[in-house]
PDB file of N, CA and C in Angstrom:
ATOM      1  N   UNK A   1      83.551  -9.866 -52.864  1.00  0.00           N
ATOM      2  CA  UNK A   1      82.741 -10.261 -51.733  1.00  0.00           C
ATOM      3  C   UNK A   1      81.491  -9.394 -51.689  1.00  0.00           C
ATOM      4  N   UNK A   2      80.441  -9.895 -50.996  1.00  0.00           N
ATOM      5  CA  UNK A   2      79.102  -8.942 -51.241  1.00  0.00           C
ATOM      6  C   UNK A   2      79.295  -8.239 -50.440  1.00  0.00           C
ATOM      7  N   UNK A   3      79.660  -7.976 -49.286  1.00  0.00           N
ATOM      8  CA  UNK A   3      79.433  -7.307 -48.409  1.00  0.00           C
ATOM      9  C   UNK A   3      79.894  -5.780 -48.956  1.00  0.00           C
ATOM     10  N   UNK A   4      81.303  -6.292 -49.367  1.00  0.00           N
ATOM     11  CA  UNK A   4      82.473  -4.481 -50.205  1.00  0.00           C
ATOM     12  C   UNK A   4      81.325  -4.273 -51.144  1.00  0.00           C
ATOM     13  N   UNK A   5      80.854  -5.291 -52.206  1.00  0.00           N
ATOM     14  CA  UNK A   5      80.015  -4.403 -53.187  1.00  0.00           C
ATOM     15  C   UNK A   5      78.988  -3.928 -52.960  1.00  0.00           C
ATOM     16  N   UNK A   6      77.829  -4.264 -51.850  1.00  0.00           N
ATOM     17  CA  UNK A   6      77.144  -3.478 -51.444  1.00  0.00           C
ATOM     18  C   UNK A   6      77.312  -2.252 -50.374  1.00  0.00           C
ATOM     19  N   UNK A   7      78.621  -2.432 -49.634  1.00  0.00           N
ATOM     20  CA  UNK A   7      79.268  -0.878 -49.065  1.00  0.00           C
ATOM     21  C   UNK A   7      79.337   0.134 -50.098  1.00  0.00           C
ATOM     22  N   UNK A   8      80.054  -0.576 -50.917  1.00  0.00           N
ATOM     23  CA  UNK A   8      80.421   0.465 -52.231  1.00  0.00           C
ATOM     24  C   UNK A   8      79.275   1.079 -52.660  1.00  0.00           C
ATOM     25  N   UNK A   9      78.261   0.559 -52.950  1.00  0.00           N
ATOM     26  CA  UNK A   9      76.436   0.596 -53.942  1.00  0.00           C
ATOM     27  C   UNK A   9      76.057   1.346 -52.697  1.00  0.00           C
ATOM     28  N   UNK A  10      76.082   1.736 -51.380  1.00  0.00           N
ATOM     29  CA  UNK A  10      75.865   2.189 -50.594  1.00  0.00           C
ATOM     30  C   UNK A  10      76.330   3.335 -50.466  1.00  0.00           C
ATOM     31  N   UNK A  11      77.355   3.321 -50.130  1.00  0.00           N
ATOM     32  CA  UNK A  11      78.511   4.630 -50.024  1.00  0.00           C
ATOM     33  C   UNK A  11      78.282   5.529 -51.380  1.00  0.00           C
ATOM     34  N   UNK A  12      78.528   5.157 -52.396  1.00  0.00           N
ATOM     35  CA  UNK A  12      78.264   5.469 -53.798  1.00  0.00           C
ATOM     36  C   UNK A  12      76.995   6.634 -54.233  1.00  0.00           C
ATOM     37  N   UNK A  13      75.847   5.961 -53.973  1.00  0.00           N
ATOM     38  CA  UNK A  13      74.550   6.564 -53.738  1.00  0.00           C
ATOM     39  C   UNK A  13      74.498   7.429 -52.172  1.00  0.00           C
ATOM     40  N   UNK A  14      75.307   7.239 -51.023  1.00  0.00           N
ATOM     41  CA  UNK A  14      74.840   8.159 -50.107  1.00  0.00           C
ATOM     42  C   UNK A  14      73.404   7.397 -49.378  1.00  0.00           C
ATOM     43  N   UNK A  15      73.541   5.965 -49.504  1.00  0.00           N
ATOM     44  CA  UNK A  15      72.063   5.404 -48.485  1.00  0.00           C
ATOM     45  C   UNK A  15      72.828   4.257 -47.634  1.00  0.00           C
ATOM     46  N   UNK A  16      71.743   4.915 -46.226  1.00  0.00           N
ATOM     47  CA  UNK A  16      72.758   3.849 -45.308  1.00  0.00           C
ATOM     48  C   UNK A  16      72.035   2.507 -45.333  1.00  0.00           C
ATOM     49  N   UNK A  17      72.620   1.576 -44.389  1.00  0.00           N
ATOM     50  CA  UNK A  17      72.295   0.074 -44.312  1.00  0.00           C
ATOM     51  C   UNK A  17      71.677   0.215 -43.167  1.00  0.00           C
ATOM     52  N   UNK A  18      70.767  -0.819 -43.541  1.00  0.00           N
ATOM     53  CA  UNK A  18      69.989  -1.210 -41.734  1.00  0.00           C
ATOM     54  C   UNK A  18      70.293  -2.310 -41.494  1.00  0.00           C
ATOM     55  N   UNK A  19      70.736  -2.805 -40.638  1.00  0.00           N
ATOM     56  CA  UNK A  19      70.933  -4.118 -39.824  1.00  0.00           C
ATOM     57  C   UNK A  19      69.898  -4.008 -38.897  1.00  0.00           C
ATOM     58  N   UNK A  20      68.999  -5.367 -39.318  1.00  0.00           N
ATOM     59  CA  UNK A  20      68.073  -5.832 -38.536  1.00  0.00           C
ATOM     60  C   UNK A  20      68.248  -6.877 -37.853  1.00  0.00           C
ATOM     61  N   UNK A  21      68.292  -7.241 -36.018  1.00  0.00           N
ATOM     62  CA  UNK A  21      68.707  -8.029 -35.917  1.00  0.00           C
ATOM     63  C   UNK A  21      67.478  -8.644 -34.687  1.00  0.00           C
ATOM     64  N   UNK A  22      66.805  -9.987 -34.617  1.00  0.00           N
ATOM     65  CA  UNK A  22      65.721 -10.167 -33.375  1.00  0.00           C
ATOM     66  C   UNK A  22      66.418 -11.412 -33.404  1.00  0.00           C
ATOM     67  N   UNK A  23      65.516 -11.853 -32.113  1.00  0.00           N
ATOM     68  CA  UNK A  23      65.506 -13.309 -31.658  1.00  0.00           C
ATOM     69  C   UNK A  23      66.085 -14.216 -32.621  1.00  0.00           C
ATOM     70  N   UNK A  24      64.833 -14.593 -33.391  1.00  0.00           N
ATOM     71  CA  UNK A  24      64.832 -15.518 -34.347  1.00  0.00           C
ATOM     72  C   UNK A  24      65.770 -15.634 -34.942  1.00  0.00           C
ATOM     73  N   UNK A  25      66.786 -15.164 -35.526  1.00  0.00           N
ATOM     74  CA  UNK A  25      67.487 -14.661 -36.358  1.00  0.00           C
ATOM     75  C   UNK A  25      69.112 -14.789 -35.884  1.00  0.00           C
ATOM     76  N   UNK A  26      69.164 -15.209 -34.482  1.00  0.00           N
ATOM     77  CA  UNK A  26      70.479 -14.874 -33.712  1.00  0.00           C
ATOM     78  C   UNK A  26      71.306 -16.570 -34.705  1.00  0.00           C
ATOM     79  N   UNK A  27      72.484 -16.215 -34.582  1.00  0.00           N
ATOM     80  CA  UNK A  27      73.477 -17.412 -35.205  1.00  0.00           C
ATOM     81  C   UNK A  27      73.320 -18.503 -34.070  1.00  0.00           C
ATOM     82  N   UNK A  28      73.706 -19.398 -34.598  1.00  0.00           N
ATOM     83  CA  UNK A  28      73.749 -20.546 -33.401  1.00  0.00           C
ATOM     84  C   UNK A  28      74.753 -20.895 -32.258  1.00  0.00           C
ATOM     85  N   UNK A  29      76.113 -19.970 -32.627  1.00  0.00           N
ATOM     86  CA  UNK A  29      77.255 -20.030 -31.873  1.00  0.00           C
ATOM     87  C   UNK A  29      76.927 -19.042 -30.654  1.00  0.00           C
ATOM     88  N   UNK A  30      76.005 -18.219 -30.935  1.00  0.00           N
ATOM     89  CA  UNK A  30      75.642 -16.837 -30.018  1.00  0.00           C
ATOM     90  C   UNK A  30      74.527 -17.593 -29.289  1.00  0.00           C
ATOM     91  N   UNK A  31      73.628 -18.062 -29.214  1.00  0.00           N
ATOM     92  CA  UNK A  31      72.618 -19.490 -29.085  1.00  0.00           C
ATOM     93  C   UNK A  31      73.261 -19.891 -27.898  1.00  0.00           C
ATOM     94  N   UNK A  32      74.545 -20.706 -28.106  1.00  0.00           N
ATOM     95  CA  UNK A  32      75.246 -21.876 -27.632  1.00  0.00           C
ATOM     96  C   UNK A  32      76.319 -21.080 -26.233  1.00  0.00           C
ATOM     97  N   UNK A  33      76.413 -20.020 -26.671  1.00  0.00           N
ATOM     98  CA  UNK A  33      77.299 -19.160 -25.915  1.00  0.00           C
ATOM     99  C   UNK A  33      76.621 -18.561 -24.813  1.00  0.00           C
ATOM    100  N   UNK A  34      75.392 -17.427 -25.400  1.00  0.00           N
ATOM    101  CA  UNK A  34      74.657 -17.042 -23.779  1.00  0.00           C
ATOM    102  C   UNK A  34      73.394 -18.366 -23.513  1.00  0.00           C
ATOM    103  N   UNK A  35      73.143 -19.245 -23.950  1.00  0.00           N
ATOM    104  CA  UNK A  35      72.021 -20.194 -24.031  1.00  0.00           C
ATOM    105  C   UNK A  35      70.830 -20.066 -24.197  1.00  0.00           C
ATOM    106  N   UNK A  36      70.997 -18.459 -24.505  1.00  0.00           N
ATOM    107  CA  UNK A  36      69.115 -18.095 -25.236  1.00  0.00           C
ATOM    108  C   UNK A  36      69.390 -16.599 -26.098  1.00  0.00           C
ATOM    109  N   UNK A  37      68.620 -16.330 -26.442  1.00  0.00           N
ATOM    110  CA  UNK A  37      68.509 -15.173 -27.274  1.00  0.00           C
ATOM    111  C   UNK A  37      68.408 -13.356 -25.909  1.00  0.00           C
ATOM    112  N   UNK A  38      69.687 -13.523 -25.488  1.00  0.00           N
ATOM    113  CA  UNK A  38      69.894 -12.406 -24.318  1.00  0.00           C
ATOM    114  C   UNK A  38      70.023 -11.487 -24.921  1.00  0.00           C
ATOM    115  N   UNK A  39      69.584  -9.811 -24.515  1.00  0.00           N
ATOM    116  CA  UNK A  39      69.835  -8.839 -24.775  1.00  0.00           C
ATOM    117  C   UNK A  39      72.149  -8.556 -24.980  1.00  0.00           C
ATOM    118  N   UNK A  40      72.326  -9.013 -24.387  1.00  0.00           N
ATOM    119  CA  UNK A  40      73.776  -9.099 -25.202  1.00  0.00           C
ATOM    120  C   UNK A  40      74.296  -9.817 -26.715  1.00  0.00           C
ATOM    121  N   UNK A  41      73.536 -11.205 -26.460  1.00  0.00           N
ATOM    122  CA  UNK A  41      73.395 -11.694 -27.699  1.00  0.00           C
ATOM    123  C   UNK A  41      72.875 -11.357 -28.711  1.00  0.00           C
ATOM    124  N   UNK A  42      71.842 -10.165 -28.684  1.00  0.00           N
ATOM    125  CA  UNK A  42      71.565  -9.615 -29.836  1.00  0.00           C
ATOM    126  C   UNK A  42      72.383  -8.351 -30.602  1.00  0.00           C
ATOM    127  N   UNK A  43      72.950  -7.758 -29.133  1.00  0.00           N
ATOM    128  CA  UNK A  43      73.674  -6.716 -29.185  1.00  0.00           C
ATOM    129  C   UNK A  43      74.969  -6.988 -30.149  1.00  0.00           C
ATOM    130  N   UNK A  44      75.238  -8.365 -29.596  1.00  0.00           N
ATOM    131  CA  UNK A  44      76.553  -8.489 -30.066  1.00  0.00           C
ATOM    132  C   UNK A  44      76.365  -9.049 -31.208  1.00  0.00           C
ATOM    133  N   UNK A  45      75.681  -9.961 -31.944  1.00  0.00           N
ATOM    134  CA  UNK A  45      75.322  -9.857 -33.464  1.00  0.00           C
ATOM    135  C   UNK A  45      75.257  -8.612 -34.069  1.00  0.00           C
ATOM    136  N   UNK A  46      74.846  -7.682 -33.817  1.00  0.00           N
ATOM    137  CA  UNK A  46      74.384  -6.419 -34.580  1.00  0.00           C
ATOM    138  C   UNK A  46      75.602  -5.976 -34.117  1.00  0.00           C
ATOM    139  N   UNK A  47      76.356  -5.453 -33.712  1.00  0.00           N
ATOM    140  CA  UNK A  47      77.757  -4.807 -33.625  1.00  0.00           C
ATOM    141  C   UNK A  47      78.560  -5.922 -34.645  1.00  0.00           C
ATOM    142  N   UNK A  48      78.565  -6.875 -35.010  1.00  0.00           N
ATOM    143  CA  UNK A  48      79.272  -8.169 -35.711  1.00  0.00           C
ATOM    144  C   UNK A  48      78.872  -7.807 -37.068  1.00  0.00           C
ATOM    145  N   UNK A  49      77.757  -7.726 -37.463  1.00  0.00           N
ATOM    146  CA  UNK A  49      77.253  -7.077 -38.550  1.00  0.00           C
ATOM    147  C   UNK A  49      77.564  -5.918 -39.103  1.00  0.00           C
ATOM    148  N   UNK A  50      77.493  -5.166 -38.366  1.00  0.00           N
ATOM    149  CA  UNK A  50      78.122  -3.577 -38.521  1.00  0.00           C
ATOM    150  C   UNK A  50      79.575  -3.619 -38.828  1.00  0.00           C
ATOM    151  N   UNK A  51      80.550  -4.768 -38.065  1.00  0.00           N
ATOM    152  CA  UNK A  51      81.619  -4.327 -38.377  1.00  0.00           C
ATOM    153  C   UNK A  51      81.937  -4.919 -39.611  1.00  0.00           C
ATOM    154  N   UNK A  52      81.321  -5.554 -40.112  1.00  0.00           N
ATOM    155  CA  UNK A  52      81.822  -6.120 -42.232  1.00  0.00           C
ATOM    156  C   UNK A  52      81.363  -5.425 -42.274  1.00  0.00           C
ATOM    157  N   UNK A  53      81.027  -4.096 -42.176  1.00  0.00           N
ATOM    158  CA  UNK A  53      80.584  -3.054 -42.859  1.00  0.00           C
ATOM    159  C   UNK A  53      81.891  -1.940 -43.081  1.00  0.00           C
ATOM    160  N   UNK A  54      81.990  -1.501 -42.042  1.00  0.00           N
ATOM    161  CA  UNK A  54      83.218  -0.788 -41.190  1.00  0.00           C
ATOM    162  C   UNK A  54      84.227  -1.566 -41.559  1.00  0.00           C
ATOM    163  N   UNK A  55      84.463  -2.635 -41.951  1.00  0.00           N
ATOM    164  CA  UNK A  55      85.446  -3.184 -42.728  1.00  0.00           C
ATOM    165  C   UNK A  55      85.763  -2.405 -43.360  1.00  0.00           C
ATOM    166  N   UNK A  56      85.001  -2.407 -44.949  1.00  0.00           N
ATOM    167  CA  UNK A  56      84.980  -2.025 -46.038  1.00  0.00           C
ATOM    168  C   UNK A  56      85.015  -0.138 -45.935  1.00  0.00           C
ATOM    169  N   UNK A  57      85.343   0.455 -44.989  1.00  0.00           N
ATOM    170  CA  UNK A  57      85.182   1.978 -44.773  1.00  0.00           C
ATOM    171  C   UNK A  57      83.407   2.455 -45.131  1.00  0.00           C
ATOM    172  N   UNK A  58      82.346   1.897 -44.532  1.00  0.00           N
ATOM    173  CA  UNK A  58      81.050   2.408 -44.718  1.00  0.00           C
ATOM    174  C   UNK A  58      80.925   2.301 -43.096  1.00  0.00           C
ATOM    175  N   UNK A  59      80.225   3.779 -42.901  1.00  0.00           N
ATOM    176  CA  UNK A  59      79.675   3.697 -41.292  1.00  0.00           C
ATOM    177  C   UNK A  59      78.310   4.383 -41.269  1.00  0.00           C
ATOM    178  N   UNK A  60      77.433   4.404 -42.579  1.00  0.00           N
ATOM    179  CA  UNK A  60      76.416   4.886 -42.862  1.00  0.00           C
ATOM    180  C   UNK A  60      75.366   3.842 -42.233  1.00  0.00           C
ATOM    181  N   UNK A  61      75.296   3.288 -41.229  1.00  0.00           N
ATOM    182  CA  UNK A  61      74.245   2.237 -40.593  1.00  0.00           C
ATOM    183  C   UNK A  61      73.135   2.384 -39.274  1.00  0.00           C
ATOM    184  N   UNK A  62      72.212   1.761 -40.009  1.00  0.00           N
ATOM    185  CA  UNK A  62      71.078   2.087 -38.841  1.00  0.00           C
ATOM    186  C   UNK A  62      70.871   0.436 -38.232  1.00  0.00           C
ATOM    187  N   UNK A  63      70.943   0.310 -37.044  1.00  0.00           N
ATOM    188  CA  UNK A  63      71.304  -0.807 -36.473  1.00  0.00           C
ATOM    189  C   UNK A  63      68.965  -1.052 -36.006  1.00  0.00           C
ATOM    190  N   UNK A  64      68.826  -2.109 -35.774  1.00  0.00           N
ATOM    191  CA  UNK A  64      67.364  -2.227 -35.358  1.00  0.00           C
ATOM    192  C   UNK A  64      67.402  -3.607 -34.699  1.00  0.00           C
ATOM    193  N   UNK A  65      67.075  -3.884 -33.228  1.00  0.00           N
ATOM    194  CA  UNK A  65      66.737  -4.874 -32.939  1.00  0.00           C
ATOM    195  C   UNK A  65      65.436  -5.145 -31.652  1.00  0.00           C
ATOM    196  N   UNK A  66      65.337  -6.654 -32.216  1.00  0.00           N
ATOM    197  CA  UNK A  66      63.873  -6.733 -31.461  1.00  0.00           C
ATOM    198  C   UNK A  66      64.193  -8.090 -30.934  1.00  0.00           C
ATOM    199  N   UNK A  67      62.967  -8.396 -29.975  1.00  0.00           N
ATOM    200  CA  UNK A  67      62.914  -9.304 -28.942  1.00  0.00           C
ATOM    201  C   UNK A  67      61.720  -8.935 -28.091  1.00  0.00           C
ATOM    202  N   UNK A  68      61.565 -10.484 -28.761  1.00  0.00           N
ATOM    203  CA  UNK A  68      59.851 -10.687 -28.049  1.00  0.00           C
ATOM    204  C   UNK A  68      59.643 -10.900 -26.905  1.00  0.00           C
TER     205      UNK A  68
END
């Protein structure tokens, strides 16, 4: 799965991940759920992201989000 092999390529080398997460970008179930791009809804993508990370034992992550 990509996610383990780039934890691994991560962890490996010692460089963390950034999860970038804005508006644009939100899934459509998160969309459908708060009905717009809410400061929770972004929150909670980027914690969702982070955790296939934290799956794989990597907690080397820099989280970034925006909203216009």
């Amino acid at each position: 799965d990509k996610v383990k092999e780039i934890a691994k390529a991560a962890k490996d080398h010692g460089t963390p991940i950034r999860i970038g997460v804005n508006a644009g970008s939100l899934d459509r179930r998160l969309l459908q759920k708060y009905g717009r791009a809410t400061p929770e809804a972004l929150a909670e993508s980027a914690l969702w992201e982070a955790s296939l990370f934290e799956e794989h034992d990597f907690r080397d992550i820099k989280i970034s989000v925006k909203h216009n």
